[in-house]
PDB file of N, CA and C in Angstrom:
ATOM      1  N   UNK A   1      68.868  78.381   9.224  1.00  0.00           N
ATOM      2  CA  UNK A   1      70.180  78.205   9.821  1.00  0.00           C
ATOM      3  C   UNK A   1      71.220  78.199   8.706  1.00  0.00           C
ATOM      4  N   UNK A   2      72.261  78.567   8.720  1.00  0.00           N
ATOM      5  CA  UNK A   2      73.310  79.435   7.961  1.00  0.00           C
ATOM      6  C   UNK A   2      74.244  78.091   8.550  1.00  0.00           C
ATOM      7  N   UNK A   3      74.357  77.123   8.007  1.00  0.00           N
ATOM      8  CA  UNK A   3      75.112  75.971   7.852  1.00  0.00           C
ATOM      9  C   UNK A   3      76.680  76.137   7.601  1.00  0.00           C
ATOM     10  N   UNK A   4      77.154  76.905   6.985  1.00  0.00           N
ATOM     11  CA  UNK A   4      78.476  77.003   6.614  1.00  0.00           C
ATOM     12  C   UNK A   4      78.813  77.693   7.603  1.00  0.00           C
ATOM     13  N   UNK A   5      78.211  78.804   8.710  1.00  0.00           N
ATOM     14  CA  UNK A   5      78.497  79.692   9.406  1.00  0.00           C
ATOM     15  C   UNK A   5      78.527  78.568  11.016  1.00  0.00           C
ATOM     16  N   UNK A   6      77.616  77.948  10.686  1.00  0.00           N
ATOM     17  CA  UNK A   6      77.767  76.989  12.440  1.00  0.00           C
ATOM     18  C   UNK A   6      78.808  75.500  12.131  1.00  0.00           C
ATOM     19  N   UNK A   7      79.204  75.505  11.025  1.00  0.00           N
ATOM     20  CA  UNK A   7      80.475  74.322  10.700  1.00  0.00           C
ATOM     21  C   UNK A   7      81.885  75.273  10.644  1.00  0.00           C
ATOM     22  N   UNK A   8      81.398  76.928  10.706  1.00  0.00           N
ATOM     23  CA  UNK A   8      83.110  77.341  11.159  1.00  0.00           C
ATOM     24  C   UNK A   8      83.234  77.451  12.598  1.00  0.00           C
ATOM     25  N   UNK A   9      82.058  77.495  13.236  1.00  0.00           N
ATOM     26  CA  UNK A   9      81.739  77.644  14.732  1.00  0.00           C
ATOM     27  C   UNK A   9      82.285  76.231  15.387  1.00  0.00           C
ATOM     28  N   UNK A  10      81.759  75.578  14.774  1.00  0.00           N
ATOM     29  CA  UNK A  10      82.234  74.260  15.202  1.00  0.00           C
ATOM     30  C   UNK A  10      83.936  73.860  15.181  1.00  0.00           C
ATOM     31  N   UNK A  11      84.345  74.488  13.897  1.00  0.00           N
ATOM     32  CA  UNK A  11      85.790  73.895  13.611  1.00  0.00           C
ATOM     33  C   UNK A  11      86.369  74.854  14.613  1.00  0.00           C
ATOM     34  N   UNK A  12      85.972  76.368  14.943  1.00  0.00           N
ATOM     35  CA  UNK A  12      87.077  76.896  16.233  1.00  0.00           C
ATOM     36  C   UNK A  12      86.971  76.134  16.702  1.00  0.00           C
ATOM     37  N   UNK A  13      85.643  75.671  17.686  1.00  0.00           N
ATOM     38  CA  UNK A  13      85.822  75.037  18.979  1.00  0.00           C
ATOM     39  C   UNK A  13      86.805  73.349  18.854  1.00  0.00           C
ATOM     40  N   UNK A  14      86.544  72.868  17.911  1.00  0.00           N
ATOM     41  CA  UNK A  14      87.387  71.418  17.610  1.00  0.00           C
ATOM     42  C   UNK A  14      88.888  71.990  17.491  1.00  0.00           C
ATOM     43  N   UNK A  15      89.252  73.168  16.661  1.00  0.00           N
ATOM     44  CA  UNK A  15      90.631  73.820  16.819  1.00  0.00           C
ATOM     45  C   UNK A  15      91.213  74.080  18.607  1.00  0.00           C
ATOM     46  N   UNK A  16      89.975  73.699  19.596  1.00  0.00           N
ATOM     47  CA  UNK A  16      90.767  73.808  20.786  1.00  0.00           C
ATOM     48  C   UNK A  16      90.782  72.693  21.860  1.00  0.00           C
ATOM     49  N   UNK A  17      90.438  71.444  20.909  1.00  0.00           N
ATOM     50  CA  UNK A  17      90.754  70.384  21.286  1.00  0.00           C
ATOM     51  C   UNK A  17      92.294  69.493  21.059  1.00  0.00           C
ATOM     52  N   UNK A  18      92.979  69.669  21.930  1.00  0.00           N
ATOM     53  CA  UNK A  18      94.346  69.002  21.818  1.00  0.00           C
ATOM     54  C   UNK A  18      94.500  67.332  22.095  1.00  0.00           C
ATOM     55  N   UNK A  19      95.460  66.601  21.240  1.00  0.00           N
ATOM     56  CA  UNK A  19      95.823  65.272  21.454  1.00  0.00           C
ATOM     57  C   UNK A  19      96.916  65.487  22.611  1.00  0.00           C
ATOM     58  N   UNK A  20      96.590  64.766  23.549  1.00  0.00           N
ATOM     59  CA  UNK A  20      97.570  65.013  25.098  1.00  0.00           C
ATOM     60  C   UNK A  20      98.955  64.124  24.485  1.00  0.00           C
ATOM     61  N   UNK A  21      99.416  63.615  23.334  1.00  0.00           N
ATOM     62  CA  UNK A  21     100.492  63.330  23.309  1.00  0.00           C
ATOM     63  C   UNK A  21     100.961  63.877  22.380  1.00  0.00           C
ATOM     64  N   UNK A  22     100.473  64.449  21.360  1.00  0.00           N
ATOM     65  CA  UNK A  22     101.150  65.347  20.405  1.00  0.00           C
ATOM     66  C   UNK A  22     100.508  66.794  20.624  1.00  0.00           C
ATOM     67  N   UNK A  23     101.301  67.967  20.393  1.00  0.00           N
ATOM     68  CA  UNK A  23     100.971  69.132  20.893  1.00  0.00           C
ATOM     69  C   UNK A  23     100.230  70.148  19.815  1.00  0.00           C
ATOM     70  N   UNK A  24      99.004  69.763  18.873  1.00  0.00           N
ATOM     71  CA  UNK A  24      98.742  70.286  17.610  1.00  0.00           C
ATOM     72  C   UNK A  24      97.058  69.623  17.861  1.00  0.00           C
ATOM     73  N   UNK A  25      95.712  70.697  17.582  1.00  0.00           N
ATOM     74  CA  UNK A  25      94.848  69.955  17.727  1.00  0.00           C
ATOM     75  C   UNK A  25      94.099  69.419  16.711  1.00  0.00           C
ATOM     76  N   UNK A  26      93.352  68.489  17.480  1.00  0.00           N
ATOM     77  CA  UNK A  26      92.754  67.362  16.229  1.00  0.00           C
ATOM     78  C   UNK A  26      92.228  68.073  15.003  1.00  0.00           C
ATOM     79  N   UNK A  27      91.583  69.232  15.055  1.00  0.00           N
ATOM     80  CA  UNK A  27      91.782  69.884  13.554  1.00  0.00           C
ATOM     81  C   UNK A  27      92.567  69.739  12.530  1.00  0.00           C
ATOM     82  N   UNK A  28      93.545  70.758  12.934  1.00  0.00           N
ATOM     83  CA  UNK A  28      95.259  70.798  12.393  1.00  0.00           C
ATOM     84  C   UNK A  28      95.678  69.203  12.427  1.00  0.00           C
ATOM     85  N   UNK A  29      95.262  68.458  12.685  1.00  0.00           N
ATOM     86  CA  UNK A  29      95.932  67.012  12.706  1.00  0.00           C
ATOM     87  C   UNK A  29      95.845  66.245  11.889  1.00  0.00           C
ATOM     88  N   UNK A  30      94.125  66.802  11.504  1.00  0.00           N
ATOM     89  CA  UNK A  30      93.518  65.981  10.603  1.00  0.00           C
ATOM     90  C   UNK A  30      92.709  64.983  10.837  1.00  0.00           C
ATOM     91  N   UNK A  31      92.486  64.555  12.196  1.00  0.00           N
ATOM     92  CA  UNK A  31      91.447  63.869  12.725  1.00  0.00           C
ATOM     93  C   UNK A  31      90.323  63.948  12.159  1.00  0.00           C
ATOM     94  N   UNK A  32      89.557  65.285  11.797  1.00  0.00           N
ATOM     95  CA  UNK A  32      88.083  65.528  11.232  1.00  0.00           C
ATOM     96  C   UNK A  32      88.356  65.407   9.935  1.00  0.00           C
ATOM     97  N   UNK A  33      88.054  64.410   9.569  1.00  0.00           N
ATOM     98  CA  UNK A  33      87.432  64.172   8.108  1.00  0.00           C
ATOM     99  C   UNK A  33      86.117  64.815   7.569  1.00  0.00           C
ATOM    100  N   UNK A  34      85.014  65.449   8.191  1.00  0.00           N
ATOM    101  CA  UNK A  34      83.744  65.832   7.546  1.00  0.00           C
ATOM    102  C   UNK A  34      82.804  66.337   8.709  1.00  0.00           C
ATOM    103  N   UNK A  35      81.865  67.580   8.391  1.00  0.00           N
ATOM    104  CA  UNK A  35      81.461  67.959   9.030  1.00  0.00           C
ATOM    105  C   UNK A  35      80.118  67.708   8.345  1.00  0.00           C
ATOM    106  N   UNK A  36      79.086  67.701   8.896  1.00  0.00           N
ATOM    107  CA  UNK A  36      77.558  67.420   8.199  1.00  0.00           C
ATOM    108  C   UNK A  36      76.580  67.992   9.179  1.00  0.00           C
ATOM    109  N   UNK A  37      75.611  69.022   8.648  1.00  0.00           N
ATOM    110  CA  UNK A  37      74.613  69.666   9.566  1.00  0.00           C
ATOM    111  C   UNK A  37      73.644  69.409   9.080  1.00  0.00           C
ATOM    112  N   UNK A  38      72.412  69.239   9.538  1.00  0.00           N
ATOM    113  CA  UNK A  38      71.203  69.391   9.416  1.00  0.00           C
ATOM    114  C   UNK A  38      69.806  69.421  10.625  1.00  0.00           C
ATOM    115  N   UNK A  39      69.233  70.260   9.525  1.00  0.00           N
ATOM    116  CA  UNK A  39      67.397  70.306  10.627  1.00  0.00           C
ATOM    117  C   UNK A  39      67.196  68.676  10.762  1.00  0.00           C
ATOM    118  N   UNK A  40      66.949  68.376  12.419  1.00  0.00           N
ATOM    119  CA  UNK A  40      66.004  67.829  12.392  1.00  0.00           C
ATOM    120  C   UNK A  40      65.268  67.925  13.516  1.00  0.00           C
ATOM    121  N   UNK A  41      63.952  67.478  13.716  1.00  0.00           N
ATOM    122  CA  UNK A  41      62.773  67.761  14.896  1.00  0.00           C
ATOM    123  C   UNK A  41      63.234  68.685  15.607  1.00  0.00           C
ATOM    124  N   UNK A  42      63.101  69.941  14.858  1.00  0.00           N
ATOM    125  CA  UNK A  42      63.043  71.162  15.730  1.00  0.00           C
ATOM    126  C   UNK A  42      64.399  71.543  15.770  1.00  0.00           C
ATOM    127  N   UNK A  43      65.528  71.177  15.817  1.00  0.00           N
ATOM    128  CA  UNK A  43      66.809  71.371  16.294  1.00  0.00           C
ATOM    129  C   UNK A  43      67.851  71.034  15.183  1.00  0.00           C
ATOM    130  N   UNK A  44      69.066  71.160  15.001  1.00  0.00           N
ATOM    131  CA  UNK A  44      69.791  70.830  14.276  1.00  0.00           C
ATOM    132  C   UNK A  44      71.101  69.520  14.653  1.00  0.00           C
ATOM    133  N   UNK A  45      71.316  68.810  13.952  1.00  0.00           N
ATOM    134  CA  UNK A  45      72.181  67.697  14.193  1.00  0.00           C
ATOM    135  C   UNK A  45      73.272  68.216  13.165  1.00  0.00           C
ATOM    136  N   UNK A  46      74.581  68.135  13.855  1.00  0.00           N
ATOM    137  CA  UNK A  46      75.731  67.771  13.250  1.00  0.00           C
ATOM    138  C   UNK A  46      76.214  66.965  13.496  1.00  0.00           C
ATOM    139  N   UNK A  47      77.026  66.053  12.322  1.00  0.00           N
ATOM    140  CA  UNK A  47      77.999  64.819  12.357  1.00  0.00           C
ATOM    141  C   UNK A  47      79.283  64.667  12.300  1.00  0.00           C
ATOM    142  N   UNK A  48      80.236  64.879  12.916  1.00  0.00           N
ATOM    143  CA  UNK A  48      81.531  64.939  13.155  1.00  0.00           C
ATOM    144  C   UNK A  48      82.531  63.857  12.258  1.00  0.00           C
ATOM    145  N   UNK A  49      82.620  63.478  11.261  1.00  0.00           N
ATOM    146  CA  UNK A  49      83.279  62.570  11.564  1.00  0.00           C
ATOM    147  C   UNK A  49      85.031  62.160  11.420  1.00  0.00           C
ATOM    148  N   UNK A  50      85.128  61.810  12.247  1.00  0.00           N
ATOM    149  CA  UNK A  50      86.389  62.545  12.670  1.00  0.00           C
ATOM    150  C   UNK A  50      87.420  60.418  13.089  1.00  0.00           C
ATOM    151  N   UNK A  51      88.842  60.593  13.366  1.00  0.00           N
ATOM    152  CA  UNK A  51      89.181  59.428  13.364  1.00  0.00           C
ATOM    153  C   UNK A  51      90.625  59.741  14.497  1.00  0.00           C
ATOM    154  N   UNK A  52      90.945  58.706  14.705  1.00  0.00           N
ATOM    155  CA  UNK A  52      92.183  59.049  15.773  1.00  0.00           C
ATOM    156  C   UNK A  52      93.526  58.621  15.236  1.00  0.00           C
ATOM    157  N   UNK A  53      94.255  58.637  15.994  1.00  0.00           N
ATOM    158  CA  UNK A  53      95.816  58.744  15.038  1.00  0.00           C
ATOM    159  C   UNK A  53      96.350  57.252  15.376  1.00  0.00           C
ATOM    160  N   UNK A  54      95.577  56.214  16.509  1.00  0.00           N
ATOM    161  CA  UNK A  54      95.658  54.842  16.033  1.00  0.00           C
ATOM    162  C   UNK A  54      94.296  54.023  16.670  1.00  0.00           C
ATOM    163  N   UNK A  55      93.850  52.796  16.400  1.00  0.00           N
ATOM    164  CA  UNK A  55      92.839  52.144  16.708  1.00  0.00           C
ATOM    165  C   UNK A  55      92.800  52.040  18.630  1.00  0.00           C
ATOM    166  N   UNK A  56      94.431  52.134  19.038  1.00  0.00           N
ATOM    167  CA  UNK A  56      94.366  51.693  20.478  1.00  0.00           C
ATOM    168  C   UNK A  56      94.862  53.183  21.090  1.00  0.00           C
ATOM    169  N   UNK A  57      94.518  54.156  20.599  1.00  0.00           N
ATOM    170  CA  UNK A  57      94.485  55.685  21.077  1.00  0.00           C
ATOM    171  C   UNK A  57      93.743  55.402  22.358  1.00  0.00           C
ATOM    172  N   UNK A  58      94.655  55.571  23.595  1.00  0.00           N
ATOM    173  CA  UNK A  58      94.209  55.743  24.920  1.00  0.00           C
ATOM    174  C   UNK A  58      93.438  56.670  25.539  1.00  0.00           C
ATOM    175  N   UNK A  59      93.389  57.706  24.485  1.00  0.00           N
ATOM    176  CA  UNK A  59      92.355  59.125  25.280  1.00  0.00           C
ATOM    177  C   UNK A  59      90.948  59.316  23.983  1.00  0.00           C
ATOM    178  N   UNK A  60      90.957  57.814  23.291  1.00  0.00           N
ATOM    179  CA  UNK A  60      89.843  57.935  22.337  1.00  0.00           C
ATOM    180  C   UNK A  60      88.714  58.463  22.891  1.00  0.00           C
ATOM    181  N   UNK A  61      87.992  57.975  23.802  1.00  0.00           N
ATOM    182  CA  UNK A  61      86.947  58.185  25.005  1.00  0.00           C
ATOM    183  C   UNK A  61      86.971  59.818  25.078  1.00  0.00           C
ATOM    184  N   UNK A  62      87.653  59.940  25.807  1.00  0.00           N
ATOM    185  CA  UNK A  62      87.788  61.920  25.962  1.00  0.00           C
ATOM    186  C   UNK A  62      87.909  62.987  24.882  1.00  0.00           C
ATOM    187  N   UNK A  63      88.567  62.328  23.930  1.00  0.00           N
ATOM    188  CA  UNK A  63      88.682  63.225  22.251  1.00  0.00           C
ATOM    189  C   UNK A  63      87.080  63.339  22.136  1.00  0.00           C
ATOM    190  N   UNK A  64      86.574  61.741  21.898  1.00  0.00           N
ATOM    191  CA  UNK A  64      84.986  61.705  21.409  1.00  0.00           C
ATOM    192  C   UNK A  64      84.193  62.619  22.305  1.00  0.00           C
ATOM    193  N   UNK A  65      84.362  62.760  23.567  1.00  0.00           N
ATOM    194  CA  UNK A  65      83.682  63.545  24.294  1.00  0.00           C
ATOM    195  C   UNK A  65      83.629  64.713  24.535  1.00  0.00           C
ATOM    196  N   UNK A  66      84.542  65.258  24.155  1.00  0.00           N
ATOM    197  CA  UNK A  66      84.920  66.641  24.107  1.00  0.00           C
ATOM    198  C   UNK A  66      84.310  66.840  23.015  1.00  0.00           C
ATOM    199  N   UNK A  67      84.184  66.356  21.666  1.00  0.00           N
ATOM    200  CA  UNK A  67      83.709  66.933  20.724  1.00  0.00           C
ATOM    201  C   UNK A  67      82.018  66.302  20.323  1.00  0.00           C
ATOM    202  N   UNK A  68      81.818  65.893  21.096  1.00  0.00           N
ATOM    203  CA  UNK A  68      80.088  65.632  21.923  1.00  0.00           C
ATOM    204  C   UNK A  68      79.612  66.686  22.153  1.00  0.00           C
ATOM    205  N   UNK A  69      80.314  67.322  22.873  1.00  0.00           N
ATOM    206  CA  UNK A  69      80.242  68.927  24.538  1.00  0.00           C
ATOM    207  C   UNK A  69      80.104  70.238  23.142  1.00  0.00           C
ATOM    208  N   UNK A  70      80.646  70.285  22.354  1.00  0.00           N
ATOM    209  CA  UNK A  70      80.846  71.130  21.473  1.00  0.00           C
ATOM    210  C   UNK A  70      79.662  71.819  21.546  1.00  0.00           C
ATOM    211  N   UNK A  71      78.449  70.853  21.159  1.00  0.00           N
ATOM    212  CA  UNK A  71      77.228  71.091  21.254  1.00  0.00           C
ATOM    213  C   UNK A  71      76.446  72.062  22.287  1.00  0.00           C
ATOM    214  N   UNK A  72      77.326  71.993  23.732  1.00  0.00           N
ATOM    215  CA  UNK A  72      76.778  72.286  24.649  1.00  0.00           C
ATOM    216  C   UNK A  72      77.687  73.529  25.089  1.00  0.00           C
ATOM    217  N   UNK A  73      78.748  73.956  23.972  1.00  0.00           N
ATOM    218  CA  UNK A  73      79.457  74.954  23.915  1.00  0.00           C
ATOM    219  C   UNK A  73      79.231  76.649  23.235  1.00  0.00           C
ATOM    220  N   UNK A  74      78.426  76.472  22.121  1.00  0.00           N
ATOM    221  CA  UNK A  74      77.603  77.010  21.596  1.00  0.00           C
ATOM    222  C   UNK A  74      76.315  77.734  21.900  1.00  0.00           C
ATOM    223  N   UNK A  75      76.362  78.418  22.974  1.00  0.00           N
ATOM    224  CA  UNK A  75      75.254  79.094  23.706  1.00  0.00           C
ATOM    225  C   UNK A  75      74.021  79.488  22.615  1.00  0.00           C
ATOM    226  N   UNK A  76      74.639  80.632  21.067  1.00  0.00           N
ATOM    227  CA  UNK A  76      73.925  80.885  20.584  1.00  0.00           C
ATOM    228  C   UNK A  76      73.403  80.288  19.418  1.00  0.00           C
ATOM    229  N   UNK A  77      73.417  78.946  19.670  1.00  0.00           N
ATOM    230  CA  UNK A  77      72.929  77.986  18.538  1.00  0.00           C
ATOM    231  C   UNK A  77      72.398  76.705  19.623  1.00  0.00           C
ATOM    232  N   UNK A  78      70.484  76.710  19.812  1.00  0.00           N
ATOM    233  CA  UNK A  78      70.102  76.439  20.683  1.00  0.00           C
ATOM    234  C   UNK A  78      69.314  75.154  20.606  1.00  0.00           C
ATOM    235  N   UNK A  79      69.381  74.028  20.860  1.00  0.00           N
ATOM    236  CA  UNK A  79      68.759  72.777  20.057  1.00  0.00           C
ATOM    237  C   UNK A  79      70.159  72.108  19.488  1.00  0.00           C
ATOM    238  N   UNK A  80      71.304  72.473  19.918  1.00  0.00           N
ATOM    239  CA  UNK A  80      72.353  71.883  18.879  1.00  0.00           C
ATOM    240  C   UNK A  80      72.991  71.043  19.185  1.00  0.00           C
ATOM    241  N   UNK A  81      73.110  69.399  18.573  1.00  0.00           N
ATOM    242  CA  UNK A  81      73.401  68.643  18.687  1.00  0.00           C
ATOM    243  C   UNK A  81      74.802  68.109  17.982  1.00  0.00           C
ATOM    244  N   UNK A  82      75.540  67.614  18.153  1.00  0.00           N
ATOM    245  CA  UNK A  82      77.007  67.679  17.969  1.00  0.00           C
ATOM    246  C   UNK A  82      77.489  66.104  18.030  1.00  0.00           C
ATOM    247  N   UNK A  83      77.462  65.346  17.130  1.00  0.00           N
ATOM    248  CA  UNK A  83      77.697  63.848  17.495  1.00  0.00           C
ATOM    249  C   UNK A  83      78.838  63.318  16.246  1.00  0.00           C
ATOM    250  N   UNK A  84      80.123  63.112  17.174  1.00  0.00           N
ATOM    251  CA  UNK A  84      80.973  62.502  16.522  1.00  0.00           C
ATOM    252  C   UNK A  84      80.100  60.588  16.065  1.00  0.00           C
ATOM    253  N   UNK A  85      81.291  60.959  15.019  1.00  0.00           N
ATOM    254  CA  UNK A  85      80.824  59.538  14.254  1.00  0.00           C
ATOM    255  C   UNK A  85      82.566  58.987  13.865  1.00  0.00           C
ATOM    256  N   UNK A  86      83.111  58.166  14.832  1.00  0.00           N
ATOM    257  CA  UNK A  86      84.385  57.846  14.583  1.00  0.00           C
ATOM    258  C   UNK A  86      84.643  56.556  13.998  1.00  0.00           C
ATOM    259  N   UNK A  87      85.308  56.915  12.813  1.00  0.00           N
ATOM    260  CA  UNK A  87      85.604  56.045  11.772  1.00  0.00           C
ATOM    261  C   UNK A  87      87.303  55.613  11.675  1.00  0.00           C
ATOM    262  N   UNK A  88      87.646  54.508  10.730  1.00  0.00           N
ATOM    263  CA  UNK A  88      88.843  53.875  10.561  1.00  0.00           C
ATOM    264  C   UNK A  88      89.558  53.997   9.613  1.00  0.00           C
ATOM    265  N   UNK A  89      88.382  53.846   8.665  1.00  0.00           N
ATOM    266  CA  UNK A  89      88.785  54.181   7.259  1.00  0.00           C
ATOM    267  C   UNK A  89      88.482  55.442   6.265  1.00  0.00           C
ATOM    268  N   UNK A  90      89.361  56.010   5.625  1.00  0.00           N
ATOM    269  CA  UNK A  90      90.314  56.012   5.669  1.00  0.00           C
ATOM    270  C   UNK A  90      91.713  56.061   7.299  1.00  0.00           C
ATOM    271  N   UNK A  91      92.379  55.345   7.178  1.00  0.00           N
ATOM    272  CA  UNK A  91      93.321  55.215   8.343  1.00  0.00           C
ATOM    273  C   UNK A  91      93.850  56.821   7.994  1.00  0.00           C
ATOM    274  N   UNK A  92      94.046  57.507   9.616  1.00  0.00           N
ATOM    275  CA  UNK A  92      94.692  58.192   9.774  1.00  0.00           C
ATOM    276  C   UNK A  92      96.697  58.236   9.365  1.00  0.00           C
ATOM    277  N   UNK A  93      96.847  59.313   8.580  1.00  0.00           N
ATOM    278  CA  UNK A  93      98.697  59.268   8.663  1.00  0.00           C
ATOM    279  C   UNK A  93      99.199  60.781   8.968  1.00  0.00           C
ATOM    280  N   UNK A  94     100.300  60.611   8.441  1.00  0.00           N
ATOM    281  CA  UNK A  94     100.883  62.401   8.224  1.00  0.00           C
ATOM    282  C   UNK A  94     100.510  63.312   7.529  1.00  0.00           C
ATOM    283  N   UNK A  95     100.243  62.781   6.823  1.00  0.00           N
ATOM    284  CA  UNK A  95     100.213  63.393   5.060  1.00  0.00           C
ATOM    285  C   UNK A  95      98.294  64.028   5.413  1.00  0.00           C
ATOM    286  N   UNK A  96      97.452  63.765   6.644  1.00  0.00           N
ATOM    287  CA  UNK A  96      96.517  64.312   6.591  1.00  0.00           C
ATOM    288  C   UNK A  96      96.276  65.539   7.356  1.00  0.00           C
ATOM    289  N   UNK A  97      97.856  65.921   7.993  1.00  0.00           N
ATOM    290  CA  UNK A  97      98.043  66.709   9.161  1.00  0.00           C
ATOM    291  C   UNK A  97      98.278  68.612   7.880  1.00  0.00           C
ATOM    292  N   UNK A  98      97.776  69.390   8.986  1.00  0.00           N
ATOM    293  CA  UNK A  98      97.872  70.836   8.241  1.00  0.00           C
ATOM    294  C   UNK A  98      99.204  70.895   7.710  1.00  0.00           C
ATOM    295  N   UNK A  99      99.558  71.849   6.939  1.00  0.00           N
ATOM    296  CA  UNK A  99     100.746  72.740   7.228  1.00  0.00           C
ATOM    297  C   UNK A  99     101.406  73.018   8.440  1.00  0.00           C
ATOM    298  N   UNK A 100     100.553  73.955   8.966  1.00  0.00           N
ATOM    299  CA  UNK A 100     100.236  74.530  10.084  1.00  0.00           C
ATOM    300  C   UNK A 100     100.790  73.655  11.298  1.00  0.00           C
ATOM    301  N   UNK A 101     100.186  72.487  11.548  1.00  0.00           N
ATOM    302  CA  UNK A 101     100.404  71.666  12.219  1.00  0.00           C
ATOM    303  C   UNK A 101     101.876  71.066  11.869  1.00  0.00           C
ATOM    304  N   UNK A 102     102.241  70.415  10.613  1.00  0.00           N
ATOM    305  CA  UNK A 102     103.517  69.940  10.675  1.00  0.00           C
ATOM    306  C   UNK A 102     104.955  70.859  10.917  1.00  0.00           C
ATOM    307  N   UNK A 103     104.359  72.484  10.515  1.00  0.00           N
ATOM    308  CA  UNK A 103     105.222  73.492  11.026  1.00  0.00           C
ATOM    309  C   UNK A 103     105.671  73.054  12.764  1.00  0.00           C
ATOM    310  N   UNK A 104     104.365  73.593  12.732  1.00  0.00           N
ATOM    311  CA  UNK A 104     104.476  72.795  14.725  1.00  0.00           C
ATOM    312  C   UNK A 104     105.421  71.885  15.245  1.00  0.00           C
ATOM    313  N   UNK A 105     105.341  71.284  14.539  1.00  0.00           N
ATOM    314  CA  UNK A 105     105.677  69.526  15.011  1.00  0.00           C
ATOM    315  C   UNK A 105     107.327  69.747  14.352  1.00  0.00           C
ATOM    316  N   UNK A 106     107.769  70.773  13.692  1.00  0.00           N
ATOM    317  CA  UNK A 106     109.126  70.391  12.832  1.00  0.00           C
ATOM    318  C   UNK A 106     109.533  69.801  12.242  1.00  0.00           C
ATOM    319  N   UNK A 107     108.579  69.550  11.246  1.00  0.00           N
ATOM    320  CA  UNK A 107     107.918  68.395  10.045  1.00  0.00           C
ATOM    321  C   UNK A 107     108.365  69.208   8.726  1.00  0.00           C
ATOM    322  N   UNK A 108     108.541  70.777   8.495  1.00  0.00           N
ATOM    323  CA  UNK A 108     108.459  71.285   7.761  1.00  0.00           C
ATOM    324  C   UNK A 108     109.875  72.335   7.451  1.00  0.00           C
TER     325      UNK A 108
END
Protein backbone atom coordinates (compact mmCIF):
# COMPACT_ATOMS: atom_id res chain seq x y z
CA UNK A 1 0.00 0.00 0.00
CA UNK A 2 1.35 3.33 -1.36
CA UNK A 3 0.77 5.38 1.91
CA UNK A 4 1.44 8.83 0.67
CA UNK A 5 -1.02 8.10 -2.23
CA UNK A 6 -4.12 6.99 0.27
CA UNK A 7 -3.20 10.19 2.80
CA UNK A 8 -3.84 12.44 -0.48
CA UNK A 9 -7.04 10.37 -0.95
CA UNK A 10 -7.93 11.02 2.32
CA UNK A 11 -7.09 14.84 2.48
CA UNK A 12 -9.59 15.35 -0.84
CA UNK A 13 -12.22 13.72 0.89
CA UNK A 14 -11.55 15.80 4.45
CA UNK A 15 -11.15 18.94 1.82
CA UNK A 16 -15.05 18.29 1.49
CA UNK A 17 -15.88 18.45 4.85
CA UNK A 18 -17.22 21.96 5.83
CA UNK A 19 -17.51 23.76 9.42
CA UNK A 20 -21.43 24.77 9.21
CA UNK A 21 -20.40 28.11 10.75
CA UNK A 22 -17.49 29.17 8.93
CA UNK A 23 -17.55 28.61 5.15
CA UNK A 24 -13.81 26.99 4.49
CA UNK A 25 -13.22 23.18 5.18
CA UNK A 26 -11.62 21.63 8.08
CA UNK A 27 -8.57 21.02 5.89
CA UNK A 28 -8.00 24.57 4.75
CA UNK A 29 -8.82 25.46 8.42
CA UNK A 30 -6.41 23.59 9.85
CA UNK A 31 -8.30 21.31 11.96
CA UNK A 32 -6.04 18.19 10.76
CA UNK A 33 -3.00 18.28 12.43
CA UNK A 34 -1.59 14.66 11.18
CA UNK A 35 -2.39 11.97 9.16
CA UNK A 36 -0.89 8.36 10.13
CA UNK A 37 -1.45 5.04 8.07
CA UNK A 38 -0.68 1.76 8.68
CA UNK A 39 -1.05 -2.27 8.03
CA UNK A 40 -2.76 -3.79 10.47
CA UNK A 41 -4.60 -7.44 10.64
CA UNK A 42 -5.13 -7.60 7.17
CA UNK A 43 -6.37 -4.05 6.56
CA UNK A 44 -5.02 -0.69 6.98
CA UNK A 45 -5.70 1.90 9.87
CA UNK A 46 -5.45 5.55 9.54
CA UNK A 47 -5.30 8.17 12.33
CA UNK A 48 -6.74 11.46 11.80
CA UNK A 49 -5.75 13.66 14.12
CA UNK A 50 -7.42 16.48 13.76
CA UNK A 51 -8.94 19.32 16.53
CA UNK A 52 -11.90 21.80 16.42
CA UNK A 53 -11.90 25.52 16.44
CA UNK A 54 -13.23 25.47 20.24
CA UNK A 55 -13.63 22.79 23.13
CA UNK A 56 -17.65 23.57 23.11
CA UNK A 57 -17.85 23.26 19.09
CA UNK A 58 -21.55 22.23 18.74
CA UNK A 59 -21.21 20.09 15.53
CA UNK A 60 -17.98 18.31 17.20
CA UNK A 61 -20.01 14.93 17.00
CA UNK A 62 -20.73 15.28 13.14
CA UNK A 63 -17.15 16.78 12.07
CA UNK A 64 -15.78 13.45 13.99
CA UNK A 65 -18.16 11.47 12.05
CA UNK A 66 -17.90 12.48 8.88
CA UNK A 67 -14.34 11.94 8.99
CA UNK A 68 -14.96 8.26 10.52
CA UNK A 69 -17.21 7.64 7.02
CA UNK A 70 -14.11 8.67 5.03
CA UNK A 71 -13.22 5.18 5.43
CA UNK A 72 -16.33 3.98 4.01
CA UNK A 73 -15.85 6.54 1.17
CA UNK A 74 -13.03 5.02 -0.50
CA UNK A 75 -14.43 2.15 -2.52
CA UNK A 76 -10.95 1.33 -3.91
CA UNK A 77 -9.06 0.98 -0.77
CA UNK A 78 -10.77 -2.08 0.85
CA UNK A 79 -10.27 -2.99 4.67
CA UNK A 80 -9.89 0.82 5.31
CA UNK A 81 -10.23 2.13 8.44
CA UNK A 82 -10.31 5.87 9.11
CA UNK A 83 -10.36 6.94 12.89
CA UNK A 84 -10.16 10.43 13.99
CA UNK A 85 -8.22 10.96 17.14
CA UNK A 86 -9.38 14.51 18.45
CA UNK A 87 -7.05 16.39 20.36
CA UNK A 88 -6.70 19.96 22.30
CA UNK A 89 -3.43 20.54 22.28
CA UNK A 90 -1.98 22.20 20.45
CA UNK A 91 -5.24 24.68 20.73
CA UNK A 92 -6.60 25.50 17.53
CA UNK A 93 -6.17 29.55 16.17
CA UNK A 94 -5.84 31.54 12.90
CA UNK A 95 -2.52 31.43 12.24
CA UNK A 96 -3.22 27.45 11.55
CA UNK A 97 -5.78 28.25 8.81
CA UNK A 98 -4.44 27.94 4.81
CA UNK A 99 -3.80 30.80 2.74
CA UNK A 100 -6.32 29.60 0.77
CA UNK A 101 -8.72 29.57 3.42
CA UNK A 102 -7.97 33.05 4.96
CA UNK A 103 -8.28 34.37 1.25
CA UNK A 104 -11.83 32.97 1.70
CA UNK A 105 -12.66 34.34 4.81
CA UNK A 106 -11.10 38.07 3.80
CA UNK A 107 -8.35 37.59 6.13
CA UNK A 108 -5.93 38.35 3.40
Amino acid sequence: MNFDSLKEKIIAELKKIYDPEIPVNIYELGLIYDIECAEERGGTTCIVTMTLTSAGCPVSESLVDQVRNIGYLLDDVPDLIVEPYLVFDPPWSQEKMSDEAKLQLGML
